[in-house]
PDB file of N, CA and C in Angstrom:
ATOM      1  N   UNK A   1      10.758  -7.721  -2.856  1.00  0.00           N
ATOM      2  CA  UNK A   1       9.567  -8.376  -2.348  1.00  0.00           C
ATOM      3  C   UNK A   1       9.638  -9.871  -2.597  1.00  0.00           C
ATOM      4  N   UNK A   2       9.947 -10.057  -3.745  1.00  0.00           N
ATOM      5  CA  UNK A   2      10.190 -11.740  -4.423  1.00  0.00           C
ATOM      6  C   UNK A   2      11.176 -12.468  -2.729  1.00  0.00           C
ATOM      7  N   UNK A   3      11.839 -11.226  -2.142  1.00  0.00           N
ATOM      8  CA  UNK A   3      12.994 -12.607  -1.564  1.00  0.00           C
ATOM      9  C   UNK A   3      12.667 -12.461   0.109  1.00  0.00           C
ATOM     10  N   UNK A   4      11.347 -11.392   0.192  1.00  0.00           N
ATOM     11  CA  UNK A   4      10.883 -11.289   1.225  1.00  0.00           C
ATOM     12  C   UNK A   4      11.621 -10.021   2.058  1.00  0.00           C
ATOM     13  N   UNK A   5      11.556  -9.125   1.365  1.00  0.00           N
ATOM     14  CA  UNK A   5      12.316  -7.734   1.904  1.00  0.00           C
ATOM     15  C   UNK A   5      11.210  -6.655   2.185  1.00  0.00           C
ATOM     16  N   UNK A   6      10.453  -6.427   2.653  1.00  0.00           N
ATOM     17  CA  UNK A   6       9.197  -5.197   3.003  1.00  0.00           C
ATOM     18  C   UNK A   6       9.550  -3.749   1.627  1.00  0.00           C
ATOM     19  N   UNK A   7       8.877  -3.701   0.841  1.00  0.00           N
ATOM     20  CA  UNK A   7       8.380  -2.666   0.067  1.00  0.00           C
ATOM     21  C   UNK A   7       7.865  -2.117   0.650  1.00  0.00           C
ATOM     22  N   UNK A   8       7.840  -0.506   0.673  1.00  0.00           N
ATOM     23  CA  UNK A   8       7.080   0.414   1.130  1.00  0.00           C
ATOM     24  C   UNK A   8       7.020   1.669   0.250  1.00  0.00           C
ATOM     25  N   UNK A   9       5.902   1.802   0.030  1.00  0.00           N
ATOM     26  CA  UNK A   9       5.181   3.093  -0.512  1.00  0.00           C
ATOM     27  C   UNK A   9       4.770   4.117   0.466  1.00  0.00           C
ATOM     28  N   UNK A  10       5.944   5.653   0.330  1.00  0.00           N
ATOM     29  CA  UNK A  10       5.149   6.652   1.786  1.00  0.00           C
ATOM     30  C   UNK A  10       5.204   8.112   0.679  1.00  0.00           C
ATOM     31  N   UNK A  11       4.754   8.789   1.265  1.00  0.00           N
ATOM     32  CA  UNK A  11       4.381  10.156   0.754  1.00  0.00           C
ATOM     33  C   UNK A  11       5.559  10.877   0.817  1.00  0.00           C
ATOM     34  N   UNK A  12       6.886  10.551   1.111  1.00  0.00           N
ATOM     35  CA  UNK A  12       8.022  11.420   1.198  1.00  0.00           C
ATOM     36  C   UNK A  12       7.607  12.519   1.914  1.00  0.00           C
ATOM     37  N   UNK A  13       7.663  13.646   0.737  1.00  0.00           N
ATOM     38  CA  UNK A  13       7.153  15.329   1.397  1.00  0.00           C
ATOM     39  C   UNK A  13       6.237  15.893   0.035  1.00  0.00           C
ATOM     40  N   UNK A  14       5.018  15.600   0.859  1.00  0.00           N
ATOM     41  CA  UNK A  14       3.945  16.316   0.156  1.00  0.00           C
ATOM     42  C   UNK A  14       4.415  17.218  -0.064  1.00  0.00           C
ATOM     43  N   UNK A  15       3.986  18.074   0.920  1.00  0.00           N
ATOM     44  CA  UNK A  15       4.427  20.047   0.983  1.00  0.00           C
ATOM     45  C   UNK A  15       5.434  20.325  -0.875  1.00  0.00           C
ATOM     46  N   UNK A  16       6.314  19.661  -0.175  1.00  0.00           N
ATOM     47  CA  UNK A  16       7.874  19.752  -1.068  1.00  0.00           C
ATOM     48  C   UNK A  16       7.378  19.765  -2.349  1.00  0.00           C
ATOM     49  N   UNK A  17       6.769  18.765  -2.865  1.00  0.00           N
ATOM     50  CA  UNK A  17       6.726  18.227  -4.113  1.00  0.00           C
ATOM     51  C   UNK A  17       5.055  18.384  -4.669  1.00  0.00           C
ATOM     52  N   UNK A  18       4.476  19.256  -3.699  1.00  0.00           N
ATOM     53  CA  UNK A  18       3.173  19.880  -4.097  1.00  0.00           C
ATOM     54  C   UNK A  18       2.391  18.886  -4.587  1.00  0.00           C
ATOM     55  N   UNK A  19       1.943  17.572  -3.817  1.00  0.00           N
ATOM     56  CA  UNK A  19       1.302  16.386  -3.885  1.00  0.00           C
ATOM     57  C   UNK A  19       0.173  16.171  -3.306  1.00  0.00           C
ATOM     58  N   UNK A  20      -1.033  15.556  -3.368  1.00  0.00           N
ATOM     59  CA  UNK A  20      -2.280  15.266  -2.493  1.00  0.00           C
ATOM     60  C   UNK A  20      -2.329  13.590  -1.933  1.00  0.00           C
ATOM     61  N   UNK A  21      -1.923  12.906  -2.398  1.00  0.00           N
ATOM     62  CA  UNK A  21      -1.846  11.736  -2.359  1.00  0.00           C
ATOM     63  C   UNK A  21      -0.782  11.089  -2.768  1.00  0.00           C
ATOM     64  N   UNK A  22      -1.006   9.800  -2.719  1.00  0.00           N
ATOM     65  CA  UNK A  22       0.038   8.997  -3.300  1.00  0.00           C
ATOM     66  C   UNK A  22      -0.558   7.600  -3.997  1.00  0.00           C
ATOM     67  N   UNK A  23      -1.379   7.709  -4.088  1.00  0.00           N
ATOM     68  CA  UNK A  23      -1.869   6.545  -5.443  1.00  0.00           C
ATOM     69  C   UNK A  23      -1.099   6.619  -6.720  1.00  0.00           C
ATOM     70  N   UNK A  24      -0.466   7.718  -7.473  1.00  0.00           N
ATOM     71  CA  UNK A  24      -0.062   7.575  -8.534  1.00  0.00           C
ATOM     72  C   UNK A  24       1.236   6.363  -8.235  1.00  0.00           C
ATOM     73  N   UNK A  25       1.969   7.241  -6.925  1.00  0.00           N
ATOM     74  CA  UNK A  25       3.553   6.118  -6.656  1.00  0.00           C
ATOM     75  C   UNK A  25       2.877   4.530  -6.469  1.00  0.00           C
ATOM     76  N   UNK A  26       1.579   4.511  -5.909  1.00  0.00           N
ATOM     77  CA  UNK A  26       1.345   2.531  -5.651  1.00  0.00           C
ATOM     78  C   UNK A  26       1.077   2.244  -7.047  1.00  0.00           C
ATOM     79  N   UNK A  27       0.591   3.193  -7.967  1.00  0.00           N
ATOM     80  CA  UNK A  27       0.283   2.061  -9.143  1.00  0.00           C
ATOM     81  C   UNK A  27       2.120   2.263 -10.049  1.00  0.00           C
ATOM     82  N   UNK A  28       2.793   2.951  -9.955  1.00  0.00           N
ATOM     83  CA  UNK A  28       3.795   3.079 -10.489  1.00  0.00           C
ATOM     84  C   UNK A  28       4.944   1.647  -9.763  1.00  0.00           C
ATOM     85  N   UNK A  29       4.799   1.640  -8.822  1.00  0.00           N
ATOM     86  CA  UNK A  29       5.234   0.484  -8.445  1.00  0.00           C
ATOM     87  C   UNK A  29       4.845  -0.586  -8.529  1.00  0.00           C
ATOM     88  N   UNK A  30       3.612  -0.899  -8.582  1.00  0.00           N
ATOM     89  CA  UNK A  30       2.719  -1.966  -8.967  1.00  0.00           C
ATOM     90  C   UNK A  30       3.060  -2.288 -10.732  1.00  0.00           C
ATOM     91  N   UNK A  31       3.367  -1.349 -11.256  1.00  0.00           N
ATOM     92  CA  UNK A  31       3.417  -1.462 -12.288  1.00  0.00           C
ATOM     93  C   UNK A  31       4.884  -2.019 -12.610  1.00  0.00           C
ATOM     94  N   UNK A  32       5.455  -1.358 -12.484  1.00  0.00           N
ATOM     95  CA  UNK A  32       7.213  -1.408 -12.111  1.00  0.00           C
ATOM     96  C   UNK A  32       7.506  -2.827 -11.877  1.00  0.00           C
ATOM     97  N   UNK A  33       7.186  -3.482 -10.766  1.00  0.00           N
ATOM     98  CA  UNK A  33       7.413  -4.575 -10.223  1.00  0.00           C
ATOM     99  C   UNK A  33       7.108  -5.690 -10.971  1.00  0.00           C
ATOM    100  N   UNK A  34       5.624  -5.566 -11.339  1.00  0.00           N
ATOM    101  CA  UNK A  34       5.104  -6.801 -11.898  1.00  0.00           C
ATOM    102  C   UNK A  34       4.824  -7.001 -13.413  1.00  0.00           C
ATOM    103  N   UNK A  35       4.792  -5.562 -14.325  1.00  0.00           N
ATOM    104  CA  UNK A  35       4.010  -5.457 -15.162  1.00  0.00           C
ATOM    105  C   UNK A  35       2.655  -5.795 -15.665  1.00  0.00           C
ATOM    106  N   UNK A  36       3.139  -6.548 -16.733  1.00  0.00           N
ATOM    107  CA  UNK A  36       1.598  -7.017 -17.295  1.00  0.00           C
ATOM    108  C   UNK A  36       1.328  -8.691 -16.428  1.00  0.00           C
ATOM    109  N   UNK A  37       2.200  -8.845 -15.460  1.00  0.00           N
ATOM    110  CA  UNK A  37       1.845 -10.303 -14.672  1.00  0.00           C
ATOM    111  C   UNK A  37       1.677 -10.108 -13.203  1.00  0.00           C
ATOM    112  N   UNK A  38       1.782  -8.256 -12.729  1.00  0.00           N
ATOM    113  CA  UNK A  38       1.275  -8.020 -11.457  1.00  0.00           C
ATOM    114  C   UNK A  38      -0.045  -8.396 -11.254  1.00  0.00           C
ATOM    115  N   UNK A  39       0.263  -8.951  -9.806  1.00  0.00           N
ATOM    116  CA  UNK A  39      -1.449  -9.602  -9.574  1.00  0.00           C
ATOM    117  C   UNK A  39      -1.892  -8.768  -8.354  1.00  0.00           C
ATOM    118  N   UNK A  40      -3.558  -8.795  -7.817  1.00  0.00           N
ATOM    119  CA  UNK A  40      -3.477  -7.954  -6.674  1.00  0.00           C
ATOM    120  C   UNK A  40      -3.751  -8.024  -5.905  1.00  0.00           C
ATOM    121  N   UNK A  41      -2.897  -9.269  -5.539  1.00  0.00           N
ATOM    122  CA  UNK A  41      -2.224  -9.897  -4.231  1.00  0.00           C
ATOM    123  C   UNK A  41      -0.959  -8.739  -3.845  1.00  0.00           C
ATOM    124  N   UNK A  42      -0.321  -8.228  -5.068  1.00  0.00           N
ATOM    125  CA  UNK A  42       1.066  -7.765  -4.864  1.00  0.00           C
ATOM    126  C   UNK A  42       0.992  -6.144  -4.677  1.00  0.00           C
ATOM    127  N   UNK A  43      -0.931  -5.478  -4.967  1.00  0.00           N
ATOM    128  CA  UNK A  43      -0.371  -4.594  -4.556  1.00  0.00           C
ATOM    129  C   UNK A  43      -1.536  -3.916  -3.406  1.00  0.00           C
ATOM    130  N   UNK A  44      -1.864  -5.165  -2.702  1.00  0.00           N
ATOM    131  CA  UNK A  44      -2.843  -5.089  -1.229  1.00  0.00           C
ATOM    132  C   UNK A  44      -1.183  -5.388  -0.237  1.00  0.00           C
ATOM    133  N   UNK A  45      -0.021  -6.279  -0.696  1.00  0.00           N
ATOM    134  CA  UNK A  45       1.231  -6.437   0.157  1.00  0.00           C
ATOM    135  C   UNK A  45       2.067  -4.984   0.351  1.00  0.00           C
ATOM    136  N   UNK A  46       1.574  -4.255  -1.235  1.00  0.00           N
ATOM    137  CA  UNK A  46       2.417  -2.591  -1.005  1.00  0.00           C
ATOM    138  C   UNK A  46       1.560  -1.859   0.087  1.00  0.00           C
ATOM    139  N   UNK A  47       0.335  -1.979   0.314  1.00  0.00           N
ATOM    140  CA  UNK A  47      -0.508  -0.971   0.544  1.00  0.00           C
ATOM    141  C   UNK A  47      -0.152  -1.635   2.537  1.00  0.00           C
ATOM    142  N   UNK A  48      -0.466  -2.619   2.773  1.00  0.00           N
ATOM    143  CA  UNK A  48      -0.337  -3.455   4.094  1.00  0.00           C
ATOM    144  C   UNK A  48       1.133  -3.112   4.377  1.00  0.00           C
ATOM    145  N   UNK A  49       2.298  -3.219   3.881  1.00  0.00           N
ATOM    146  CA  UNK A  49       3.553  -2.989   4.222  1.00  0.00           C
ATOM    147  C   UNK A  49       3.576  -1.156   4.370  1.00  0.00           C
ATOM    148  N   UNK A  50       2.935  -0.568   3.498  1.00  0.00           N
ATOM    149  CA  UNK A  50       3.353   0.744   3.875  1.00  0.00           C
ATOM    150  C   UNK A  50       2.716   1.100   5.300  1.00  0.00           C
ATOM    151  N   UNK A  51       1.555   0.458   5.318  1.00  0.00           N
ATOM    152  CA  UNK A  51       0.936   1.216   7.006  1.00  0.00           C
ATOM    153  C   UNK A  51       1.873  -0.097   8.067  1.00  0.00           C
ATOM    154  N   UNK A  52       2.155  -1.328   7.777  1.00  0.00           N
ATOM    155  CA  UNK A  52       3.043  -2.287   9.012  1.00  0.00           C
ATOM    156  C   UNK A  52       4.359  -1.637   9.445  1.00  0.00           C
ATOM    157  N   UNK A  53       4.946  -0.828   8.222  1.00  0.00           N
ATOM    158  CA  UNK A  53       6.166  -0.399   8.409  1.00  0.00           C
ATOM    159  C   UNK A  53       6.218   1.317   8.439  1.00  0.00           C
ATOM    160  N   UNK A  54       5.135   1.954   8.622  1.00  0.00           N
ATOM    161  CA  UNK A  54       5.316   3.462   9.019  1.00  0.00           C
ATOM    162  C   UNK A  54       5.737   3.784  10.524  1.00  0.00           C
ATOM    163  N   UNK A  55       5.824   4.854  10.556  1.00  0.00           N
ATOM    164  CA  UNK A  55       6.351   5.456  11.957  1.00  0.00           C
ATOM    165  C   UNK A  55       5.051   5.914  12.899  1.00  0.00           C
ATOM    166  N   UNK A  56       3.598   5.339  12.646  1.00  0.00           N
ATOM    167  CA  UNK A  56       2.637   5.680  13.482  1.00  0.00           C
ATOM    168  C   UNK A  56       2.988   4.564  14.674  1.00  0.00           C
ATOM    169  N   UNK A  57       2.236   5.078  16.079  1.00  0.00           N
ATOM    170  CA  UNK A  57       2.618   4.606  17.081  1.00  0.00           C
ATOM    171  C   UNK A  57       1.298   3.416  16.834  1.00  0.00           C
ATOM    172  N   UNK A  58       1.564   2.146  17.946  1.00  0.00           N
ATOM    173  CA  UNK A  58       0.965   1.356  17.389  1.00  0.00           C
ATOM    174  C   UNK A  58      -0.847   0.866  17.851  1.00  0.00           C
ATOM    175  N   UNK A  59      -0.978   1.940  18.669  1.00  0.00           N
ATOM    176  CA  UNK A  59      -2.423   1.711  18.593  1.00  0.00           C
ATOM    177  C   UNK A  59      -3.096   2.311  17.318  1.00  0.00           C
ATOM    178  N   UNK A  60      -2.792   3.392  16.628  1.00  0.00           N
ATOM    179  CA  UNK A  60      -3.214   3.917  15.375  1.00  0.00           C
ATOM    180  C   UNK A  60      -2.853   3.120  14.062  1.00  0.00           C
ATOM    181  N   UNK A  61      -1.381   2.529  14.516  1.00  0.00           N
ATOM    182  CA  UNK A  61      -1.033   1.624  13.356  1.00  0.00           C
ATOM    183  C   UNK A  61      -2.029   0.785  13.347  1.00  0.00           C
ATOM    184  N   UNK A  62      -2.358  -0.060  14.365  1.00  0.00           N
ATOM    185  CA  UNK A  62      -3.354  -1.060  14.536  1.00  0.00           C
ATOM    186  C   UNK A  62      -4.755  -1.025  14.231  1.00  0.00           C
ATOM    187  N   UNK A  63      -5.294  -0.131  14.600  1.00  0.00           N
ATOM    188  CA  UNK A  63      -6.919   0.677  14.145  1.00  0.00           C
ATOM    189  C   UNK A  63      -6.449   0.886  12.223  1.00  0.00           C
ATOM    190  N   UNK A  64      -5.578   1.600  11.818  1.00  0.00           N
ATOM    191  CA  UNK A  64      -5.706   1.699  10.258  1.00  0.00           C
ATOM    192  C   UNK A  64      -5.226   0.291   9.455  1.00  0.00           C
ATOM    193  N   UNK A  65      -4.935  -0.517  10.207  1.00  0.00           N
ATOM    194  CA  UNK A  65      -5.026  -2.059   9.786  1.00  0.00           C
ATOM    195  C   UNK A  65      -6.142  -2.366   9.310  1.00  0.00           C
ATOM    196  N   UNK A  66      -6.979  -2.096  10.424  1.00  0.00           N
ATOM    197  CA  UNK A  66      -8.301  -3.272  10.585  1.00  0.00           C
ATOM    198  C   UNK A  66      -9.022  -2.057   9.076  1.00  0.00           C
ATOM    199  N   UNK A  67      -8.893  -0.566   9.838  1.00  0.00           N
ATOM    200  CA  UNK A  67      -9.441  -0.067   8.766  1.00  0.00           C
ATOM    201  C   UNK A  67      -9.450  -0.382   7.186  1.00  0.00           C
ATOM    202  N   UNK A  68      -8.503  -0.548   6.818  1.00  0.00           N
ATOM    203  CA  UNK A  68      -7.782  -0.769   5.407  1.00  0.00           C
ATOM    204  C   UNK A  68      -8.155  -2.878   5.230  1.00  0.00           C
ATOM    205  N   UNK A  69      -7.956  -3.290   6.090  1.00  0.00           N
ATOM    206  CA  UNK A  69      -8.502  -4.788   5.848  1.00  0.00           C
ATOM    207  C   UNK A  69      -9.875  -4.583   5.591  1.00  0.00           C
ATOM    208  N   UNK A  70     -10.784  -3.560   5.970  1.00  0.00           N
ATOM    209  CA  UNK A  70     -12.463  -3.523   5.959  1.00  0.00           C
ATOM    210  C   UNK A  70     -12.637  -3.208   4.524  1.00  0.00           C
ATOM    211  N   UNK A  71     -12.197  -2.361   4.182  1.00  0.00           N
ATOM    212  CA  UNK A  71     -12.122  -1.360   3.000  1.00  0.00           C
ATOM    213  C   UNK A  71     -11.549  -2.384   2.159  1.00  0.00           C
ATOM    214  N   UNK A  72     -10.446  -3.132   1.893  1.00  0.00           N
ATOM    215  CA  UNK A  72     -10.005  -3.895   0.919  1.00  0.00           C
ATOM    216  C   UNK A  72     -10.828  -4.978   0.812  1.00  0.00           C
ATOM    217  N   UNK A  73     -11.690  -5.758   1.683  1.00  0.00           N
ATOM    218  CA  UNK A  73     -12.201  -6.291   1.775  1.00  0.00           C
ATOM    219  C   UNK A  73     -13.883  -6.158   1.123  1.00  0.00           C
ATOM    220  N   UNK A  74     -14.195  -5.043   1.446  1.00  0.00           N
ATOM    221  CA  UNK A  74     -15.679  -4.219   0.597  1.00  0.00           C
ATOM    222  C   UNK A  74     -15.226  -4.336  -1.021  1.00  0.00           C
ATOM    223  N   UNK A  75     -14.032  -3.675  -1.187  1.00  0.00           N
ATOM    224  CA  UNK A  75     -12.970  -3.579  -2.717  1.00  0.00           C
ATOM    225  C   UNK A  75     -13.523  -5.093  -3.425  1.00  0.00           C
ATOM    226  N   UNK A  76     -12.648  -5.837  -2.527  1.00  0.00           N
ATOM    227  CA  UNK A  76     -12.449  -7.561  -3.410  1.00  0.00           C
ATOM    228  C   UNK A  76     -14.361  -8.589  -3.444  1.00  0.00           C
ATOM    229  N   UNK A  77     -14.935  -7.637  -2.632  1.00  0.00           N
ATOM    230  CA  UNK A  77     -16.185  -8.456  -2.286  1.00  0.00           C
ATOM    231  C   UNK A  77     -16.284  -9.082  -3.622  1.00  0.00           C
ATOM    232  N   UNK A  78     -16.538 -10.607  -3.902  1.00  0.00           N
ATOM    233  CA  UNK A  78     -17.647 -11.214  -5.492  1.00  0.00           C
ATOM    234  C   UNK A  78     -16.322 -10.290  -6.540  1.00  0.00           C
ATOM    235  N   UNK A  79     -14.831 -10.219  -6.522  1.00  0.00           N
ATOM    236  CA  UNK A  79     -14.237  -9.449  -7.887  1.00  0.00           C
ATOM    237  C   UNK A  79     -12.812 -10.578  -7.495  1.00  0.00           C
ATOM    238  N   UNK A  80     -12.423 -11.010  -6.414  1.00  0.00           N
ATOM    239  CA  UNK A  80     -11.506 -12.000  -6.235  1.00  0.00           C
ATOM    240  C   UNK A  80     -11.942 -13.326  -6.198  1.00  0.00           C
TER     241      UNK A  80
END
């Protein structure tokens, strides 16, 4: 990410690995990456790169953009 390479966080195979989500892998990477000097700038770039760079076609890619900009945006209201 530092040299401008797209990080991405995806669910692999739920099914497989008997999973509901994937919040544990964004904070594990969040964590990973930055430690105790991750900021969260770095992990709204994991969360934005995983839906810019998935395999949804791009009117849905585009709608869960705006979605996830609304929502991060409610998140940071008066805390950034």
């Amino acid at each position: 990410m530092s040299e401008g390479h797209p990080l991405v966080i995806s669910s692999d195979n739920p099914s497989l690995f008997v999973t509901t989500g994937i919040c544990y892998n964004f904070y594990q990477a969040f964590a990973g990456i930055g430690g105790l000097k991750a900021k969260l700038g770095t992990l709204k770039e994991l969360a934005v790169n995983s839906i810019r760079y998935s395999s949804l076609p791009t009117p849905p890619k585009d709608a869960a953009l705006v979605m996830w900009q609304n929502k991060w945006d409610t998140f940071t209201a008066g805390n950034v």
